[in-house]
Protein backbone atom coordinates (compact mmCIF):
# COMPACT_ATOMS: atom_id res chain seq x y z
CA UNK A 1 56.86 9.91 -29.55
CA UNK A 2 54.34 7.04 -29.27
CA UNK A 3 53.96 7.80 -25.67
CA UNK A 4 53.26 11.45 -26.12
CA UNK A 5 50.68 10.26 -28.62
CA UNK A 6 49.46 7.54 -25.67
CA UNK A 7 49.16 10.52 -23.40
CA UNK A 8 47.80 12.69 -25.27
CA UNK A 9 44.39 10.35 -26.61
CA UNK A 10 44.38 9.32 -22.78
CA UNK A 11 44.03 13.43 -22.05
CA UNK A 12 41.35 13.91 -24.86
CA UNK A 13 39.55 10.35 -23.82
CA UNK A 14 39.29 12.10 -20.17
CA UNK A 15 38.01 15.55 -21.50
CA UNK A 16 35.53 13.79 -23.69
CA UNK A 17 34.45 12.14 -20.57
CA UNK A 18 33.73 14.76 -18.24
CA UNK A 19 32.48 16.67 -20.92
CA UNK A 20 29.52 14.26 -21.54
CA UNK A 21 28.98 13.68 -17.86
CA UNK A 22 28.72 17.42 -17.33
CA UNK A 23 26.39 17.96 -20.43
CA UNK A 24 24.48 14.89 -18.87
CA UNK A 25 23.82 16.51 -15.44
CA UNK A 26 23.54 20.05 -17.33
CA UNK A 27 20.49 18.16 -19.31
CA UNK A 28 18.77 16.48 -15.90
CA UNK A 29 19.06 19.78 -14.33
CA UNK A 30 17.58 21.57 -17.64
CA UNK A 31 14.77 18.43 -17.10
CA UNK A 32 13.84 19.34 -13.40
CA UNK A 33 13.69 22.70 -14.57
CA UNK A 34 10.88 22.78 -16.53
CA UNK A 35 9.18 19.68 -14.93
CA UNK A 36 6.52 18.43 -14.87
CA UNK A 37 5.64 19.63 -18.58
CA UNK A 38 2.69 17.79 -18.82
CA UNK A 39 -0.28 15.84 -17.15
CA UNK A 40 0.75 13.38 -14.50
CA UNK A 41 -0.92 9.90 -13.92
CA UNK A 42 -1.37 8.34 -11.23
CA UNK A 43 -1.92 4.64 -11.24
CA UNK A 44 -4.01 3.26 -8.17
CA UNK A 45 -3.64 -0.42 -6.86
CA UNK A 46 -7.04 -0.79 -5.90
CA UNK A 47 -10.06 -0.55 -7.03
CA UNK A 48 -12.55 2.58 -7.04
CA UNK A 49 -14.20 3.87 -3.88
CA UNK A 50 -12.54 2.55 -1.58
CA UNK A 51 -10.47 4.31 0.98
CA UNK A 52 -7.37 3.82 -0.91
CA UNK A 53 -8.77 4.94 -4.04
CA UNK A 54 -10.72 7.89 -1.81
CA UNK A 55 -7.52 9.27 -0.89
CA UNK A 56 -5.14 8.86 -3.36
CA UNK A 57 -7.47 11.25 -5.00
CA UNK A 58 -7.51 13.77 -2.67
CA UNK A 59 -3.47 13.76 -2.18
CA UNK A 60 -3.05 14.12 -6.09
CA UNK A 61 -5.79 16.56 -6.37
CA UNK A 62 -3.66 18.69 -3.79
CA UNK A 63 -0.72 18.27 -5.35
CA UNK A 64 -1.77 19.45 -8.35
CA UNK A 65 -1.68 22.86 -7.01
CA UNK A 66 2.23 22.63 -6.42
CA UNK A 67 3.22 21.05 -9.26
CA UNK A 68 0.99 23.19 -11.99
CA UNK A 69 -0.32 20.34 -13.98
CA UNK A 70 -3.42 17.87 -13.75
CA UNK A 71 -2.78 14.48 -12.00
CA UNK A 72 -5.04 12.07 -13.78
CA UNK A 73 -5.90 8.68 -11.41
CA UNK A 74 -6.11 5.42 -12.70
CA UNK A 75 -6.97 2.46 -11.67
CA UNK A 76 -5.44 -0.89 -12.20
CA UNK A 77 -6.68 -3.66 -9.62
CA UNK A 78 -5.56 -7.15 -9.17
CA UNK A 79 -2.79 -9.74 -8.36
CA UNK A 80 -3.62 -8.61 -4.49
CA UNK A 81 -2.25 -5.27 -5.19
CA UNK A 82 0.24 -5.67 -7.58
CA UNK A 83 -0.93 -5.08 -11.07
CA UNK A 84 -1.12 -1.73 -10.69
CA UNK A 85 2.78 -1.16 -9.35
CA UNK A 86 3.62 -3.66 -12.19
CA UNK A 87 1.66 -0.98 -14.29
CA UNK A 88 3.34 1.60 -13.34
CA UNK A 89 7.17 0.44 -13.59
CA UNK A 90 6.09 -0.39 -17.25
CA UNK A 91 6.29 2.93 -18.52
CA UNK A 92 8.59 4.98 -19.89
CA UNK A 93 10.17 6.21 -16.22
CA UNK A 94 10.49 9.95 -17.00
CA UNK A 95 8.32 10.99 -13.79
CA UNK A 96 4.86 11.70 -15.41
CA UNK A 97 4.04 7.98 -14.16
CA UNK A 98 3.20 7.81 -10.37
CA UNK A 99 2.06 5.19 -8.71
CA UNK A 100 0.07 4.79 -5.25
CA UNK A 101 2.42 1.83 -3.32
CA UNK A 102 1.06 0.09 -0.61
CA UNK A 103 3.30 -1.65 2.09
CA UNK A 104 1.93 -5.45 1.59
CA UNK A 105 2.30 -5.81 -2.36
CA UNK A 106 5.87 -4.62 -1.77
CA UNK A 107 6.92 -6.22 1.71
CA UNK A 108 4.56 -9.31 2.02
CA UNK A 109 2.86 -10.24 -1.76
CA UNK A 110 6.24 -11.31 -3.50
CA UNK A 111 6.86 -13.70 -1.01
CA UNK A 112 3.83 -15.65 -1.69
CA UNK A 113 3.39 -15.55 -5.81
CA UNK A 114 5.73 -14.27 -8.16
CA UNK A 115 6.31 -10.54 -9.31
CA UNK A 116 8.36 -8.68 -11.57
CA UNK A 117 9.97 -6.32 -8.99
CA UNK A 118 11.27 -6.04 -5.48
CA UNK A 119 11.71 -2.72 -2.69
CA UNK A 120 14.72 -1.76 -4.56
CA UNK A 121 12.85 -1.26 -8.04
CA UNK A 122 11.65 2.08 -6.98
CA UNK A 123 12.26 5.77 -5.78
CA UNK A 124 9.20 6.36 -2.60
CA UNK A 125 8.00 9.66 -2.53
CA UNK A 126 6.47 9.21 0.57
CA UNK A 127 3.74 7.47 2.65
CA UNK A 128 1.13 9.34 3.69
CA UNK A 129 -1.54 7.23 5.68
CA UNK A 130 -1.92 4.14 8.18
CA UNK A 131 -4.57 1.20 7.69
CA UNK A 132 -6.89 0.40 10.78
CA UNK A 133 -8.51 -3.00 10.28
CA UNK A 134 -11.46 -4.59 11.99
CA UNK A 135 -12.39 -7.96 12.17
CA UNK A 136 -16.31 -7.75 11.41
CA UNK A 137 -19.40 -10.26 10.63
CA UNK A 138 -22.74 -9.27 9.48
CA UNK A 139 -25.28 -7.73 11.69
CA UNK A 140 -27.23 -11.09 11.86
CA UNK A 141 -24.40 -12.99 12.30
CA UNK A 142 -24.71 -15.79 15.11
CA UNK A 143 -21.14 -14.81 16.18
CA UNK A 144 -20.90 -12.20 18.83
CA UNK A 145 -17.27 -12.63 19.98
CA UNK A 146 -14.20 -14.03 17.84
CA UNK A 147 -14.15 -16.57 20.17
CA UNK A 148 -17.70 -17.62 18.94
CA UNK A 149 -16.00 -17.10 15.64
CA UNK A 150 -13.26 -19.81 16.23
CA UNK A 151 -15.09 -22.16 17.98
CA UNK A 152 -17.51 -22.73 15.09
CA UNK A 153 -14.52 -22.73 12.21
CA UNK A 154 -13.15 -25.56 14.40
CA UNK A 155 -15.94 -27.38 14.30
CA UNK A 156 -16.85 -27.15 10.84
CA UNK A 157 -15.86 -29.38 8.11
CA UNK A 158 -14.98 -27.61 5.42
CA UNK A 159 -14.23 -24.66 7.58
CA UNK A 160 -15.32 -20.94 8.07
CA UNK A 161 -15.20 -18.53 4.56
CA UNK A 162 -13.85 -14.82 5.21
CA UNK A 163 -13.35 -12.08 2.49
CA UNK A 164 -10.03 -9.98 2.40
CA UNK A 165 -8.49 -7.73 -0.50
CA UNK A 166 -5.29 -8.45 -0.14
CA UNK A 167 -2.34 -8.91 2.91
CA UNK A 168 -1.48 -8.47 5.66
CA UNK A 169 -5.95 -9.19 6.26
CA UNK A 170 -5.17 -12.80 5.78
CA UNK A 171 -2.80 -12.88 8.57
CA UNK A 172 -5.21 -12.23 10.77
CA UNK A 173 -6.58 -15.87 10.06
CA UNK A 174 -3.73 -17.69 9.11
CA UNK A 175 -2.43 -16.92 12.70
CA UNK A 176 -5.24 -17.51 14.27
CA UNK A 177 -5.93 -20.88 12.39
CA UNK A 178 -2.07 -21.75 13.63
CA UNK A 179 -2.86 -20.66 17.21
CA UNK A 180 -6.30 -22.50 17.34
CA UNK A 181 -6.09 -24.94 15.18
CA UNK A 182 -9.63 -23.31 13.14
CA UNK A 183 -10.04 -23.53 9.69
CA UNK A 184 -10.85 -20.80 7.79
CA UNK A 185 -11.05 -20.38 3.89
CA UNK A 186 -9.71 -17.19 1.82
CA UNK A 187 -12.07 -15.53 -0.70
CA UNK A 188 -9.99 -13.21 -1.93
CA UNK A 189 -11.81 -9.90 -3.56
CA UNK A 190 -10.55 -6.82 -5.72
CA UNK A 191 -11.07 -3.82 -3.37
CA UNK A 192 -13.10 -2.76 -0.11
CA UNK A 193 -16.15 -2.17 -2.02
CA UNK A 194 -15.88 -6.15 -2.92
CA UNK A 195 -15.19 -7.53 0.26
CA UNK A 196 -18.43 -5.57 1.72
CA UNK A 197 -20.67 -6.97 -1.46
CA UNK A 198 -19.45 -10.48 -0.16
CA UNK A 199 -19.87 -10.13 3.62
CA UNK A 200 -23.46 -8.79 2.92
CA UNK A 201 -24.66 -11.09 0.88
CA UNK A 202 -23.92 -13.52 2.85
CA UNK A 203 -21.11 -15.24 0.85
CA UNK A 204 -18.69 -15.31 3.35
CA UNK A 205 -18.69 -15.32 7.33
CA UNK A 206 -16.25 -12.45 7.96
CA UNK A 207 -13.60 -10.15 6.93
CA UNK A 208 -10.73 -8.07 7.76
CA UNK A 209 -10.78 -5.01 6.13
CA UNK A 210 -10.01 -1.57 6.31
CA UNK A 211 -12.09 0.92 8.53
CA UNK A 212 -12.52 3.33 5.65
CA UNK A 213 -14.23 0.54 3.73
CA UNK A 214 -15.99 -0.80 7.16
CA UNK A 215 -17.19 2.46 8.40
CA UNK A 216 -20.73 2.89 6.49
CA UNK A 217 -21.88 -0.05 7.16
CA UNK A 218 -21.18 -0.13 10.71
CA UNK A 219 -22.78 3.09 11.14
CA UNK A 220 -25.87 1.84 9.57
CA UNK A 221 -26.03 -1.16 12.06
CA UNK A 222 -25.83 -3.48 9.03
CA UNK A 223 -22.46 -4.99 10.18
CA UNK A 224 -20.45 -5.44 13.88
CA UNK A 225 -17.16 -5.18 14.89
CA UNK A 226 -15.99 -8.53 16.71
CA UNK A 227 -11.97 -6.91 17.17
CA UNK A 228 -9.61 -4.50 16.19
CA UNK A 229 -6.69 -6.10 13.91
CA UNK A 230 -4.62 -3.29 14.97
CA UNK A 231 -2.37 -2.48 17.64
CA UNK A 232 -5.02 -0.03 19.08
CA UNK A 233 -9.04 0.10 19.56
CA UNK A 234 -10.80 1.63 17.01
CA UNK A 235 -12.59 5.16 17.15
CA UNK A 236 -16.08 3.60 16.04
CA UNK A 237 -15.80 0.95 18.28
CA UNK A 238 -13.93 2.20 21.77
CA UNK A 239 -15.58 -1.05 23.72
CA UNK A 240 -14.47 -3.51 21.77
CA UNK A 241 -10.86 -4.95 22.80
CA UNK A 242 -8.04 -5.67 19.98
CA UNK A 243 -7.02 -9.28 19.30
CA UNK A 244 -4.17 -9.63 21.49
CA UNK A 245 -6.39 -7.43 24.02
CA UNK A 246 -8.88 -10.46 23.66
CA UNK A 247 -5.57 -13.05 24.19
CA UNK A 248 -4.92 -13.90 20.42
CA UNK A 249 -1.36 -12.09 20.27
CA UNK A 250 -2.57 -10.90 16.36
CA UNK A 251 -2.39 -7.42 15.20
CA UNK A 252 -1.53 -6.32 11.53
CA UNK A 253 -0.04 -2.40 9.83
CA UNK A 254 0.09 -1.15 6.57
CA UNK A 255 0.63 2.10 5.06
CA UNK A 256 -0.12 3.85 1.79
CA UNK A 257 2.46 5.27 -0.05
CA UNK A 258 3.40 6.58 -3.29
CA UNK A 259 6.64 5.68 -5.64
CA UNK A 260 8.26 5.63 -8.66
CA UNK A 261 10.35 3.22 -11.21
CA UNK A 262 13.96 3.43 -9.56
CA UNK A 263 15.27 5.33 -13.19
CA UNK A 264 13.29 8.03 -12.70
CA UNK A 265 15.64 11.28 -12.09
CA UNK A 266 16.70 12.28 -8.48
CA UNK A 267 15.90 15.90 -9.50
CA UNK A 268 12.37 14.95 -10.74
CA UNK A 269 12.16 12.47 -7.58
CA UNK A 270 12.75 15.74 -5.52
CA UNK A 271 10.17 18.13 -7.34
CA UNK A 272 7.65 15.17 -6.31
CA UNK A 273 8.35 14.65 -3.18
CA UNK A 274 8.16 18.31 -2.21
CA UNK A 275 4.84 18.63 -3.96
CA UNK A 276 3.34 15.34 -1.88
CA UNK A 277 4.80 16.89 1.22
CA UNK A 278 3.04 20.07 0.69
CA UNK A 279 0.07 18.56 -0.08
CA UNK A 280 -0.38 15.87 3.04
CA UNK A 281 -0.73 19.98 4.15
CA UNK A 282 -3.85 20.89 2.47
CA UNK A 283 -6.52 21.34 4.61
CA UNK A 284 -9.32 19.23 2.00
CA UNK A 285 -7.29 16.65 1.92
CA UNK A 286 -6.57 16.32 5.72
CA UNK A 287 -10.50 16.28 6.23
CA UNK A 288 -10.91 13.15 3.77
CA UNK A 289 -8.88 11.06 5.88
CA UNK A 290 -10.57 11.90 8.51
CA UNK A 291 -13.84 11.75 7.06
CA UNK A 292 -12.37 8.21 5.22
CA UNK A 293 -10.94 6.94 8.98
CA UNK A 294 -7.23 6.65 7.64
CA UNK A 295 -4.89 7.98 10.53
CA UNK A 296 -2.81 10.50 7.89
CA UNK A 297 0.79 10.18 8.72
CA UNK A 298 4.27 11.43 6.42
CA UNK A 299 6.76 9.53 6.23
CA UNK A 300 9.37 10.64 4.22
CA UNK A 301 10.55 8.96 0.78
CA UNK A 302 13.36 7.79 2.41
CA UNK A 303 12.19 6.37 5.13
CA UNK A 304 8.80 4.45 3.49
CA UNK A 305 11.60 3.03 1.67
CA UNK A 306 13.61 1.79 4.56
CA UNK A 307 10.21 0.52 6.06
CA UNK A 308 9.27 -1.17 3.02
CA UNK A 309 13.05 -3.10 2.49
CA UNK A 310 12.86 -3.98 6.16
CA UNK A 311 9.05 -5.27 6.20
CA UNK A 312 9.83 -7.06 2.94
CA UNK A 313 12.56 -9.27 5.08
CA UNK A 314 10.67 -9.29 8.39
CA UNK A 315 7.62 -10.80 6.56
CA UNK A 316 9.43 -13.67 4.65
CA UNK A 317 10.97 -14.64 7.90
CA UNK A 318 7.47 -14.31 9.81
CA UNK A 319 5.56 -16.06 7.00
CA UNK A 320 8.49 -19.08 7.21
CA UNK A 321 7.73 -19.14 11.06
CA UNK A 322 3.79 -19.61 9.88
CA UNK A 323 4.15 -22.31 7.37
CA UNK A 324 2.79 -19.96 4.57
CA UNK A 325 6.03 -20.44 2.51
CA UNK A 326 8.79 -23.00 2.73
């Protein structure tokens, strides 16, 4: 008798089980149904007019369209990129939260100060964008080459200043300071827009920035470009060689992505991403990148997220290599 009573709680433990799990998925699926409900926001790493910020607003303003509701932006600058992600896993994680997430506050930035989070905290949409960086000076700079560049941070005492708004820019310098044994000094800024104000007013000697935030002011003749930091040369500047062109063996990537906190629903996950996809599509948003100089390139959630966990290992073992961390 006791055992038929054993078996028979065990049988209504098991129904009472899979009757909560299927009312659970019944629920999500209800959820995705009807989602989004509301306004989206999107939270922004960086700060306003620059390219990030440029076309983060143009990919949410497109995706509006698919999704049916307003995508408000937001933006939350500091900790080199990461107060805004840290922003954005804070809330309530029931997908009307979106964040833009850039490859270096996830892959490089938590090796070098300490952050609440790591690749696997989140659900990537998708990437949507490369960075091109140039190495520039001022147009009345005495430097014409990087070599120029070098030679005078080695000779200088305290060293040459440069202005960068976050990694993988300060790469560029901290290899170069290994491989030539220059000095150069880190004034770190909030956005594009900063490291420009900085370069042009003569507080620093150079920076590595992004083209989109470059591009005005090389057009105008009020700054040069002394290399390309990336693998390739850059539209603007077609003459001038890349770094490992010119011998150095430095180049730097980073992409711009968008993502989610990791508890946000798979079916939600999946209206998203189909929404961003369509909208890397739209045809306004296509011409800011190329009006902003971002090469726009998809890559799926999936796979951002694969590049993002592999970076994130690649660059602790690279920055061991460099002496950055121990």
């Amino acid at each position: 008798m006791k055992k038929k009573i054993k078996v028979l709680m065990v049988g209504f433990l098991c129904v009472c089980l899979m009757l909560t799990l299927s009312t659970g998925c019944a629920q999500d699926e209800e959820e995705a149904a009807v989602y989004p409900e509301g306004p989206i926001t999107l939270i922004v790493n960086y700060g306003g007019g620059g390219g990030t910020d440029l076309t983060a607003r143009a990919i949410a303003k497109a995706a509006e369209e698919h999704l049916g509701v307003p995508i408000s932006v937001v933006n939350k600058t500091g900790g080199v990129g990461t107060t805004g992600i840290v922003e954005m896993l804070n809330k309530k994680p029931d997908g009307y939260s979106v964040g833009i997430v850039t490859y270096s506050p996830i892959a490089i930035v938590p090796h070098q100060m300490e952050v609440p989070y790591t690749p696997d905290d989140f659900k990537y949409i998708c990437a949507y964008g490369i960075y091109k960086y140039g190495l520039a000076v001022k147009n009345d700079s005495p430097y014409e080459t990087v070599e120029e560049l070098i030679e005078a941070a080695k000779e200088s005492e305290k060293g040459l200043s440069y202005g960068a708004s976050g990694y993988p820019q300060p790469f560029v310098y901290e290899k170069l300071s290994k491989l030539e044994g220059a000095k150069f000094i880190h004034i770190p800024t909030q956005s594009g827009t900063e490291t420009n104000t900085v370069l042009l007013g003569g507080h620093v000697e150079s920076v590595v920035a992004i083209m989109s935030d470059l591009m005005p002011f090389v057009e105008s003749g009020e700054m040069r470009i002394l290399a390309s930091a990336s693998s390739d040369r850059l539209d603007i500047a077609p003459d001038v060689p890349t770094l490992v062109e010119q011998g150095y063996g430095v180049e730097i990537n980073s992409y711009m992505g968008i993502a989610v906190h990791k508890d946000v629903s798979d079916e939600k996950v999946e209206v998203l991403r189909e929404a961003f996809a369509k909208a890397f599509e739209d045809e306004e948003f296509q011409d800011i990148m190329k009006k902003s100089k971002i090469p726009a390139k998809f890559i799926s959630g999936e796979d951002y997220g694969q590049l993002c966990k592999d970076g994130y290992k690649e660059s602790e073992e690279v920055m061991r290599e460099m002496g950055v961390i121990d």
